[in-house]
PDB file of N, CA and C in Angstrom:
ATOM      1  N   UNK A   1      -6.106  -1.344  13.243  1.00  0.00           N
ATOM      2  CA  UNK A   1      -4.930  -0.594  12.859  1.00  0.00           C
ATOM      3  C   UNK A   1      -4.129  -0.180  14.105  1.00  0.00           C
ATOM      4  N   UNK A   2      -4.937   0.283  15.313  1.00  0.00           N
ATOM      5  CA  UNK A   2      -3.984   0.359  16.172  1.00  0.00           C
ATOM      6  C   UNK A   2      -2.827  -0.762  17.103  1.00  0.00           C
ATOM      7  N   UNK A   3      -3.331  -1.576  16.252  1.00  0.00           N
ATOM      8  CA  UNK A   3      -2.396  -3.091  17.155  1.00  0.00           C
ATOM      9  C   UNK A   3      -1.367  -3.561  15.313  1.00  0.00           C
ATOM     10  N   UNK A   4      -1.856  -3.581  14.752  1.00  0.00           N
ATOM     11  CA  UNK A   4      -0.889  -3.583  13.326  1.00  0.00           C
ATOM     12  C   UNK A   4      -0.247  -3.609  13.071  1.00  0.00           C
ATOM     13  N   UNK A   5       1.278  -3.467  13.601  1.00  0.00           N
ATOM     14  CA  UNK A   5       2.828  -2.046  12.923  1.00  0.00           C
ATOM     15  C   UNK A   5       2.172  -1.636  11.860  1.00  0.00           C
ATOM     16  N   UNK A   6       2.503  -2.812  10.916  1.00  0.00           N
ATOM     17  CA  UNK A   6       2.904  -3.034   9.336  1.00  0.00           C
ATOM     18  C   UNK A   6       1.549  -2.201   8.668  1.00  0.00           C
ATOM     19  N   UNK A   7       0.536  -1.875   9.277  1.00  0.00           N
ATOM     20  CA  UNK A   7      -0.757  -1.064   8.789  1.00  0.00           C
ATOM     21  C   UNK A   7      -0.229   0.118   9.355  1.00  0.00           C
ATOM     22  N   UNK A   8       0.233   0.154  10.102  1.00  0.00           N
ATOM     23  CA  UNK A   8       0.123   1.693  10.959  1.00  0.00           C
ATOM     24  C   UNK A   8       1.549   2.633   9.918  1.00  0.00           C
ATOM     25  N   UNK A   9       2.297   1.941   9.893  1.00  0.00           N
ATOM     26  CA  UNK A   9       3.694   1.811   8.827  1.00  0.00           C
ATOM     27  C   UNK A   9       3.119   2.434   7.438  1.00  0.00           C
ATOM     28  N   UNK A  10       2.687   1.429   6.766  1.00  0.00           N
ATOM     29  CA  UNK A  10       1.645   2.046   5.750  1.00  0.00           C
ATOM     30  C   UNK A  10       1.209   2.658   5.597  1.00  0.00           C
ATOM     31  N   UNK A  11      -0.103   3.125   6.675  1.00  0.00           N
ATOM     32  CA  UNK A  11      -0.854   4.498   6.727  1.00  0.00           C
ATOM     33  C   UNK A  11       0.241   5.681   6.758  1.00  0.00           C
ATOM     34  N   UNK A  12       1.246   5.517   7.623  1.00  0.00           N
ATOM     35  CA  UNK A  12       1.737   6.292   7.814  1.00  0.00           C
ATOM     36  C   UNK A  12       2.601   6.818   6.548  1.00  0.00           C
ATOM     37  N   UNK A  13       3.360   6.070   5.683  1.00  0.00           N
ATOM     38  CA  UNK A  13       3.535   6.296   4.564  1.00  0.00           C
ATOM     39  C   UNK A  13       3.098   7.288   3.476  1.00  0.00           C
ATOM     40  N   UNK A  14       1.659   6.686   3.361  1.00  0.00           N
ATOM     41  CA  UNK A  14       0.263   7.170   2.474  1.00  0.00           C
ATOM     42  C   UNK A  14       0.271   8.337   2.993  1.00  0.00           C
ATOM     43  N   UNK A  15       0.266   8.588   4.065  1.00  0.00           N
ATOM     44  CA  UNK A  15       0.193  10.430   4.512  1.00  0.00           C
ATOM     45  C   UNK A  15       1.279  10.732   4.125  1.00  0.00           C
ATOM     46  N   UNK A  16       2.279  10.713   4.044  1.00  0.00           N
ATOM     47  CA  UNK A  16       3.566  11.222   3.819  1.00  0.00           C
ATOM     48  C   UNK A  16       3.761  11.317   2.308  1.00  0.00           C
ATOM     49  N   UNK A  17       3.276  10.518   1.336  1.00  0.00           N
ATOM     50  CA  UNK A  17       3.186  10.631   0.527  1.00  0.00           C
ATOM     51  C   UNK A  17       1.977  11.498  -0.168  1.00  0.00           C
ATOM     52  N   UNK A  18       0.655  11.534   0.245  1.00  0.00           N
ATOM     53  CA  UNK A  18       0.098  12.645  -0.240  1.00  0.00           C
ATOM     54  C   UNK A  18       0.159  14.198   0.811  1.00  0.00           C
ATOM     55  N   UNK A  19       1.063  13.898   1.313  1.00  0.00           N
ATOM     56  CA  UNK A  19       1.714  15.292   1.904  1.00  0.00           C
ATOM     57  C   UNK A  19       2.952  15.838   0.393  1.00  0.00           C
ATOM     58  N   UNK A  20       3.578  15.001   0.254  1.00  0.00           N
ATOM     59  CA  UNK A  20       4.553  15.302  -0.791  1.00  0.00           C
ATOM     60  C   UNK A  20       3.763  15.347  -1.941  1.00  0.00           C
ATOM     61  N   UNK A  21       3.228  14.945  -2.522  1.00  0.00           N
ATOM     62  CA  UNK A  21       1.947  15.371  -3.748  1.00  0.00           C
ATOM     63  C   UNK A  21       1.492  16.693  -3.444  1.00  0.00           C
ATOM     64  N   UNK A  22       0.977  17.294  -2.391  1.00  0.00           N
ATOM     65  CA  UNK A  22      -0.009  18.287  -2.072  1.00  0.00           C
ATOM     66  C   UNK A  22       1.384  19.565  -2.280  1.00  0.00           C
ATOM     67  N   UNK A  23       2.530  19.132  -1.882  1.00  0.00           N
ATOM     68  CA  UNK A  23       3.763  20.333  -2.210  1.00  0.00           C
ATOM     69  C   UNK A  23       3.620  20.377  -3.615  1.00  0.00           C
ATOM     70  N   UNK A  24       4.114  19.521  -4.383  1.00  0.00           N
ATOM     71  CA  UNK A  24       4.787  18.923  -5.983  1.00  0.00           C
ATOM     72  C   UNK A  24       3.570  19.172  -6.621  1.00  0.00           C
ATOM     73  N   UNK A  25       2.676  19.321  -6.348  1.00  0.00           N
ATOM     74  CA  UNK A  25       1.279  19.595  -7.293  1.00  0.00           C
ATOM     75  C   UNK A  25       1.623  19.177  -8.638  1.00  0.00           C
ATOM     76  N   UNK A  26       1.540  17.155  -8.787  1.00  0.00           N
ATOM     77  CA  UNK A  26       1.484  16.757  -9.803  1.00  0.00           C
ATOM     78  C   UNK A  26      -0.022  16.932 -10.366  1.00  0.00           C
ATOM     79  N   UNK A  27      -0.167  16.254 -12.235  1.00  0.00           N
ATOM     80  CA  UNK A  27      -1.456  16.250 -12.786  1.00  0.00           C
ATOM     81  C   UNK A  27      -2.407  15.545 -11.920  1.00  0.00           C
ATOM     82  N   UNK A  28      -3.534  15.604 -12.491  1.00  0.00           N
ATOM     83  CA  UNK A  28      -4.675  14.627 -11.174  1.00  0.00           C
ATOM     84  C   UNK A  28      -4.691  12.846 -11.613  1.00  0.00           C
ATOM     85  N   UNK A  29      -3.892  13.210 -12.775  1.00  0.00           N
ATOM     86  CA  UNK A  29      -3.725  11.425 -13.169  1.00  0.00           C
ATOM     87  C   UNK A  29      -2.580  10.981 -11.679  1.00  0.00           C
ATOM     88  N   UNK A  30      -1.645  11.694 -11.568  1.00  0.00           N
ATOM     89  CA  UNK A  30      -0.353  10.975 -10.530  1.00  0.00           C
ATOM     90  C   UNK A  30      -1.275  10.837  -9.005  1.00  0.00           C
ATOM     91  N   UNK A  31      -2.210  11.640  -9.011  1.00  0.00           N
ATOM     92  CA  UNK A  31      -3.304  11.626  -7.821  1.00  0.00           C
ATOM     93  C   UNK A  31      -3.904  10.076  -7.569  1.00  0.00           C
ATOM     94  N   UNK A  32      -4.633  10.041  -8.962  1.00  0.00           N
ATOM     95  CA  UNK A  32      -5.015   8.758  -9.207  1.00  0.00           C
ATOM     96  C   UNK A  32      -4.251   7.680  -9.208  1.00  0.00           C
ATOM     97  N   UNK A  33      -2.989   7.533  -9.714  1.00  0.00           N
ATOM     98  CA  UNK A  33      -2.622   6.637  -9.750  1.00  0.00           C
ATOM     99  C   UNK A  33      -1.582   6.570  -7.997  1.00  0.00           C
ATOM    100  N   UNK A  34      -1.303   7.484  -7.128  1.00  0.00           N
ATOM    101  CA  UNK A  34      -0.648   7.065  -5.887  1.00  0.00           C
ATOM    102  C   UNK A  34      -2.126   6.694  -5.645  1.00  0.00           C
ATOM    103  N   UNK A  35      -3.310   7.702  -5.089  1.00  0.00           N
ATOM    104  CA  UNK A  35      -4.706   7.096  -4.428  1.00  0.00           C
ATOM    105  C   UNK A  35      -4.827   5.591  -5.079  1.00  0.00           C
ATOM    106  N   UNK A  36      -5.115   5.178  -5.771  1.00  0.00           N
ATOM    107  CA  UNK A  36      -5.274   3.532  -6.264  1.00  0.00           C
ATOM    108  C   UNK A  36      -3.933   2.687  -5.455  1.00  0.00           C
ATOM    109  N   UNK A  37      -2.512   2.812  -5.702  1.00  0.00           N
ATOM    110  CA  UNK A  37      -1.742   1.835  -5.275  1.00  0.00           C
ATOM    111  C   UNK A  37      -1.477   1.911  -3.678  1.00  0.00           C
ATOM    112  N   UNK A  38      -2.239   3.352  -3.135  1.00  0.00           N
ATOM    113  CA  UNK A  38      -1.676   3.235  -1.625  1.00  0.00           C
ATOM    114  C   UNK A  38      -2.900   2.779  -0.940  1.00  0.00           C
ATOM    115  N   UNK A  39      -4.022   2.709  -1.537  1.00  0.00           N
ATOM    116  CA  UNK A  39      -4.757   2.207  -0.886  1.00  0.00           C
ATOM    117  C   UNK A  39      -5.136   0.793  -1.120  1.00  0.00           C
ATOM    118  N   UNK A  40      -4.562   0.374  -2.041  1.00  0.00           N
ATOM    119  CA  UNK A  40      -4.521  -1.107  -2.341  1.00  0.00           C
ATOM    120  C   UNK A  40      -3.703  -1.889  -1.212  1.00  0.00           C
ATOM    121  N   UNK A  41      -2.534  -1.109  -1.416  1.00  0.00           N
ATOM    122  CA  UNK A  41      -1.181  -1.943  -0.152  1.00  0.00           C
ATOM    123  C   UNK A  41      -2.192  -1.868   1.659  1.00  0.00           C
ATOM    124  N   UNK A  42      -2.907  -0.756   1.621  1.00  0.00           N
ATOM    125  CA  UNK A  42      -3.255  -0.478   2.938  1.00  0.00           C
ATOM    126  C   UNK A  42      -4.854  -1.855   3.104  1.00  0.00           C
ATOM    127  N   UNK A  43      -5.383  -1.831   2.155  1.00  0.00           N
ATOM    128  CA  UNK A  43      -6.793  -2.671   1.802  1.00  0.00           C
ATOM    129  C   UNK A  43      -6.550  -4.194   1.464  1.00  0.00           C
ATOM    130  N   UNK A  44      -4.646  -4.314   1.257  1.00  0.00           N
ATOM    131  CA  UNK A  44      -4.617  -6.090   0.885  1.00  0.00           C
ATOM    132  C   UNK A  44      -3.932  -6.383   2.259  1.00  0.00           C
ATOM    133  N   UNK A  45      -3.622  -5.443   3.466  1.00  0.00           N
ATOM    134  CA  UNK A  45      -3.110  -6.176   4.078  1.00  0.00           C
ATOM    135  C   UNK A  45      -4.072  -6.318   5.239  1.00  0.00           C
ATOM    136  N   UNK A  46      -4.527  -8.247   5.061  1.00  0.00           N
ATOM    137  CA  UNK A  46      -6.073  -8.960   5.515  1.00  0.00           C
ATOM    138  C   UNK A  46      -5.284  -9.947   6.134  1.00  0.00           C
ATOM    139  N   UNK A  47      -4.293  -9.826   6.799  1.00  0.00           N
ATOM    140  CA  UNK A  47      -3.947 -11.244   7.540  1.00  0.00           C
ATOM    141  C   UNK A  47      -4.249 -11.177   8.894  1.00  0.00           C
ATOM    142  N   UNK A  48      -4.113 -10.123   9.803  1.00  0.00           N
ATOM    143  CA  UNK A  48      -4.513  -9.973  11.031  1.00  0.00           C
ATOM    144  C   UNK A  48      -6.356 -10.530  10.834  1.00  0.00           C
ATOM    145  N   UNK A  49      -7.008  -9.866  10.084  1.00  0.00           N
ATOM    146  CA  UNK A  49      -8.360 -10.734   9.754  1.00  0.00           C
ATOM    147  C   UNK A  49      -8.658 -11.928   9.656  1.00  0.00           C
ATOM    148  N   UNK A  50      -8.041 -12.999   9.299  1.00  0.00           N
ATOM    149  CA  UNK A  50      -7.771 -13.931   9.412  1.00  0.00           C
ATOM    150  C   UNK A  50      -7.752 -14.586  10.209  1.00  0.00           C
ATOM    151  N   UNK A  51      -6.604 -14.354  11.322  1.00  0.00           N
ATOM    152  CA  UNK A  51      -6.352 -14.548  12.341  1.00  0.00           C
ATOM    153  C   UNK A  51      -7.289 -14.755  13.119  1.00  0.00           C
ATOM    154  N   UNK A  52      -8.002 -13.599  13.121  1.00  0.00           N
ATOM    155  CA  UNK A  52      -9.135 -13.388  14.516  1.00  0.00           C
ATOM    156  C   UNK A  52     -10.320 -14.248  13.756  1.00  0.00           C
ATOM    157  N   UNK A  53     -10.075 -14.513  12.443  1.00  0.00           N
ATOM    158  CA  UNK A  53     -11.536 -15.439  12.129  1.00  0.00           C
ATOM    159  C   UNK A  53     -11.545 -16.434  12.563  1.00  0.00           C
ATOM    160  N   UNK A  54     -10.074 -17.180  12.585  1.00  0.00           N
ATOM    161  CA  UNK A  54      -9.781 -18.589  12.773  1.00  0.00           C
ATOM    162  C   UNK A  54      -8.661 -18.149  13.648  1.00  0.00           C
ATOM    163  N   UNK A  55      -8.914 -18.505  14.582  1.00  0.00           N
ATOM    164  CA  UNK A  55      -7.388 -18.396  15.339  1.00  0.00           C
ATOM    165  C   UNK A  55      -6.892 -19.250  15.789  1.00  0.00           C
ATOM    166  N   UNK A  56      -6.979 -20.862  15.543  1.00  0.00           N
ATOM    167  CA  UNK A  56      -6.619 -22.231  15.725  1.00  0.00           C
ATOM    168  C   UNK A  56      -5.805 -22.186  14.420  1.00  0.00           C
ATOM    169  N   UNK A  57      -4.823 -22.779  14.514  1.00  0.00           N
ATOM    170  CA  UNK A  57      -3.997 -23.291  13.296  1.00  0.00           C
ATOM    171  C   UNK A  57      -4.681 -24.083  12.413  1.00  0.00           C
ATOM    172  N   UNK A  58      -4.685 -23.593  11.545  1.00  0.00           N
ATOM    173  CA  UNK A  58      -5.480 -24.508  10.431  1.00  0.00           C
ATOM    174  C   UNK A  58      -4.477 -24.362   8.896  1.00  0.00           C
ATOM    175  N   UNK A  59      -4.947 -25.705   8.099  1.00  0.00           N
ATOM    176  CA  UNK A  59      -4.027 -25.636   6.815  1.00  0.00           C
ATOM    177  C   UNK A  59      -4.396 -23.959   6.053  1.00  0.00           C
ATOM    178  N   UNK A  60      -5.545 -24.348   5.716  1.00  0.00           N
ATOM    179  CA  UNK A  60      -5.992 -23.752   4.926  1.00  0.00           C
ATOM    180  C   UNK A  60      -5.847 -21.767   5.295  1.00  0.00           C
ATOM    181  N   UNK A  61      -6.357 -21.706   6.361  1.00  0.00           N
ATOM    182  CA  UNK A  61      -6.319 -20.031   6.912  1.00  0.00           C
ATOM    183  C   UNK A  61      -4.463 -19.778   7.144  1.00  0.00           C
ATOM    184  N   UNK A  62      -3.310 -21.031   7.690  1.00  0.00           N
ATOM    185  CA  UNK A  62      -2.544 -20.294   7.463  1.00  0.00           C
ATOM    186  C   UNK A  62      -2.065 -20.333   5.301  1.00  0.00           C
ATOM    187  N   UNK A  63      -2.198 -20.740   4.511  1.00  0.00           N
ATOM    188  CA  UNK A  63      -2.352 -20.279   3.369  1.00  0.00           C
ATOM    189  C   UNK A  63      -2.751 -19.154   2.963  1.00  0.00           C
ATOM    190  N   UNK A  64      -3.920 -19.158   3.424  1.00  0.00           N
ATOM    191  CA  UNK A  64      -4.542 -17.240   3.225  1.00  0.00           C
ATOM    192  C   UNK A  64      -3.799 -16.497   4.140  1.00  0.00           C
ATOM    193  N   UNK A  65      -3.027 -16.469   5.324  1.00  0.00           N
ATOM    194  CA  UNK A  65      -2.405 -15.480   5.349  1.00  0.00           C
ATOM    195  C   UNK A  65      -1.082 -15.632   4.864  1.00  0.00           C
ATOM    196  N   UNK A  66      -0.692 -16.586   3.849  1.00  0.00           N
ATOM    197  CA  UNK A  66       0.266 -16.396   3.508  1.00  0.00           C
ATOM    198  C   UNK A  66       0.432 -15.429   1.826  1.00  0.00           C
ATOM    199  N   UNK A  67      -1.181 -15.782   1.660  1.00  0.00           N
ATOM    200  CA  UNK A  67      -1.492 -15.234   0.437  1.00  0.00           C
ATOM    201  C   UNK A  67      -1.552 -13.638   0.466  1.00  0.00           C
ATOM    202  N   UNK A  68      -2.126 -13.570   1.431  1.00  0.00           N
ATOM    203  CA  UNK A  68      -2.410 -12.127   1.771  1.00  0.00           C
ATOM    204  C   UNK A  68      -0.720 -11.614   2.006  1.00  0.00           C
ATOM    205  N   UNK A  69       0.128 -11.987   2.625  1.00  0.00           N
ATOM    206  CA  UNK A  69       0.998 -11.542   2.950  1.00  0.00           C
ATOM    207  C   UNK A  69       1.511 -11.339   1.365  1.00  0.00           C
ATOM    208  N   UNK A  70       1.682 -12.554   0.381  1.00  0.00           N
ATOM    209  CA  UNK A  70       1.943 -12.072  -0.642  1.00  0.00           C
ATOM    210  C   UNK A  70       1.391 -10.765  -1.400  1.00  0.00           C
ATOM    211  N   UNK A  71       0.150 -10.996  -0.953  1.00  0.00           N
ATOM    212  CA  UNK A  71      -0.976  -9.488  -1.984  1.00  0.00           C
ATOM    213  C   UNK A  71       0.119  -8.175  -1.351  1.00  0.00           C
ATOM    214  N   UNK A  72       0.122  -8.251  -0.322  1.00  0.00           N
ATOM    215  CA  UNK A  72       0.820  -6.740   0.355  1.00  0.00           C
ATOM    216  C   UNK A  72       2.175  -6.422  -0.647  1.00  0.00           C
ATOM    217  N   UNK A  73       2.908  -7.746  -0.198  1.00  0.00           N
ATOM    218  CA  UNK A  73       4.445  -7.253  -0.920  1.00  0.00           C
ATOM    219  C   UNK A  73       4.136  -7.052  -2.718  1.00  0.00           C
ATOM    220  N   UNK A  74       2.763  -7.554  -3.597  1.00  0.00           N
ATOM    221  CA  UNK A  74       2.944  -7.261  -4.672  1.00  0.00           C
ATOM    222  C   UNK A  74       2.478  -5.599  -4.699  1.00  0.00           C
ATOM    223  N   UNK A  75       1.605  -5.600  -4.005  1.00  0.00           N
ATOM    224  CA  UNK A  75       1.182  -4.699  -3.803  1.00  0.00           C
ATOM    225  C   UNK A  75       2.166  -3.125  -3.668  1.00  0.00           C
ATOM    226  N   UNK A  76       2.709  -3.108  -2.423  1.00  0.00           N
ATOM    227  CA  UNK A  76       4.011  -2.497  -2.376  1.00  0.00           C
ATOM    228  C   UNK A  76       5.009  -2.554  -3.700  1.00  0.00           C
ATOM    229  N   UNK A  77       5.427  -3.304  -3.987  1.00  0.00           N
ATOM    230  CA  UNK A  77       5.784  -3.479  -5.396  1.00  0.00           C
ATOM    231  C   UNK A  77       5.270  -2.239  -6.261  1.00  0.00           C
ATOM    232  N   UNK A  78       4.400  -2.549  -6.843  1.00  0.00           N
ATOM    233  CA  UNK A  78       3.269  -1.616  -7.721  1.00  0.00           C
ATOM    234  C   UNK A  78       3.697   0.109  -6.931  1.00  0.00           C
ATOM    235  N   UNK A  79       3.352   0.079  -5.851  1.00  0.00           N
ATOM    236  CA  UNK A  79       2.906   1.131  -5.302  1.00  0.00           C
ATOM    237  C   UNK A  79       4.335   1.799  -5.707  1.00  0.00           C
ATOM    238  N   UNK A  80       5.941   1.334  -5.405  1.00  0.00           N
ATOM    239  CA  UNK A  80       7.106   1.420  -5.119  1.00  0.00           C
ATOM    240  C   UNK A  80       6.974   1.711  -7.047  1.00  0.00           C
ATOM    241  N   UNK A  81       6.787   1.496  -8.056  1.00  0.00           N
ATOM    242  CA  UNK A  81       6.514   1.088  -9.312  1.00  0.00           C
ATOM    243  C   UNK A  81       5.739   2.819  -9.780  1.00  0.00           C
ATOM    244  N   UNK A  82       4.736   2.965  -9.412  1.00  0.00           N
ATOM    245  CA  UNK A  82       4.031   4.396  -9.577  1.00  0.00           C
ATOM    246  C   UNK A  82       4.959   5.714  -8.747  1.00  0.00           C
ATOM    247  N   UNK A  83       6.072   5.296  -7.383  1.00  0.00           N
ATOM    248  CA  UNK A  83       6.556   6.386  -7.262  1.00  0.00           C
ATOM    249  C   UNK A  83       7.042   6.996  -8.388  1.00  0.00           C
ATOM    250  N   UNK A  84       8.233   5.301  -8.598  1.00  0.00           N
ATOM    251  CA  UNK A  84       9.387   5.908  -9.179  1.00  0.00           C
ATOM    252  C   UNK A  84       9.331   6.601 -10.544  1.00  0.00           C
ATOM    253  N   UNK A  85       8.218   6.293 -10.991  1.00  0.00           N
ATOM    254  CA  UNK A  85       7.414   6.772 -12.232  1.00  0.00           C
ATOM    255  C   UNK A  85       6.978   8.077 -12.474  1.00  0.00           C
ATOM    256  N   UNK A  86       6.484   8.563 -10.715  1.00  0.00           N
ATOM    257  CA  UNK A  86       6.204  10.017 -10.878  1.00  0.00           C
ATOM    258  C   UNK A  86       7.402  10.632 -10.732  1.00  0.00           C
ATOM    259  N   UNK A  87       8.818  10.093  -9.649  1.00  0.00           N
ATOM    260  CA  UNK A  87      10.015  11.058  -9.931  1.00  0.00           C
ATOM    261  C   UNK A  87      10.738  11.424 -11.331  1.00  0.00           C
ATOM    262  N   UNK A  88      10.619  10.428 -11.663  1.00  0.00           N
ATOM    263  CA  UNK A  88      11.232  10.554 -13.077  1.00  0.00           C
ATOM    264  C   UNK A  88      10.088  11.595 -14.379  1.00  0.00           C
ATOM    265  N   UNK A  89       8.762  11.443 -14.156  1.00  0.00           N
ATOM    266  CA  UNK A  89       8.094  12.302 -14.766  1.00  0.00           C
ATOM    267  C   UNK A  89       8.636  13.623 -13.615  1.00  0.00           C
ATOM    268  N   UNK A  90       8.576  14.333 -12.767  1.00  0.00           N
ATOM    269  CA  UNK A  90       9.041  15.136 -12.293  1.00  0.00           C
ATOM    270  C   UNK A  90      10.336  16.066 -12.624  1.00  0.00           C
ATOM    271  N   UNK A  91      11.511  14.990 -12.377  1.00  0.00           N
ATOM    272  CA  UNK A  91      12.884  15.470 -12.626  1.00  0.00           C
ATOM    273  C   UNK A  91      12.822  15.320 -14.279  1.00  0.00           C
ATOM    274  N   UNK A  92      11.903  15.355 -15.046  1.00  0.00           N
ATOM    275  CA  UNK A  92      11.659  15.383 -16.220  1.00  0.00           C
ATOM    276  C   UNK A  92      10.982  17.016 -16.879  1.00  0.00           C
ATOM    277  N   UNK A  93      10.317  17.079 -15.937  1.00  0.00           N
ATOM    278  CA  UNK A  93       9.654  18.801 -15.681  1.00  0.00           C
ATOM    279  C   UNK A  93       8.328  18.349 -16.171  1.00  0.00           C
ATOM    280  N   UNK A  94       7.816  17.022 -16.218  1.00  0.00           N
ATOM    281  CA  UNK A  94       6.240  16.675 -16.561  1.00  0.00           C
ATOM    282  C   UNK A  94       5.485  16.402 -15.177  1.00  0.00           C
ATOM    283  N   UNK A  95       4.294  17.273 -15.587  1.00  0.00           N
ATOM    284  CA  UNK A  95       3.365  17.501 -14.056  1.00  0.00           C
ATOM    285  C   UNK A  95       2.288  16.786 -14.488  1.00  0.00           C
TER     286      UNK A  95
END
């Protein structure tokens, strides 16, 4: 993580976001559901792993990190998917 951005970016996010939870004191379901999608985006992004497994160009390993690169952005997706879900339960007055 310390050589990363794009992890360090992330993490950094995930704090920022259960910093803003810990103000907003949503239900423990919105807990659950940011904890599940931010640690998914932070746990699919496996391409630097890769790398260092195989670090010769190969067909196949660059595929997996292309896959992986995909897992992140669906990932993010989702995660981007459960915010907007809790603002709107929020500016709704549901906790």
């Amino acid at each position: 993580m310390r050589t990363e951005r794009s992890q360090q970016i992330q993490s950094l996010v995930l704090v920022w976001v259960v910093i803003l939870l810990a103000h907003l004191q949503p239900s423990p379901l919105w807990w659950a559901l940011v904890a599940l999608s931010g640690t998914f985006v932070v746990a699919a992004a496996v391409e630097r792993l890769a790398g260092h497994l195989h670090p010769e160009l190969h067909r196949e390993i660059r595929l997996l990190k292309h896959c992986a690169d995909g897992t992140v952005l669906i990932a993010w997706v989702g995660a981007l998917g459960v915010a907007i879900a809790l603002l709107i339960a929020l500016l709704r007055g549901a906790r």
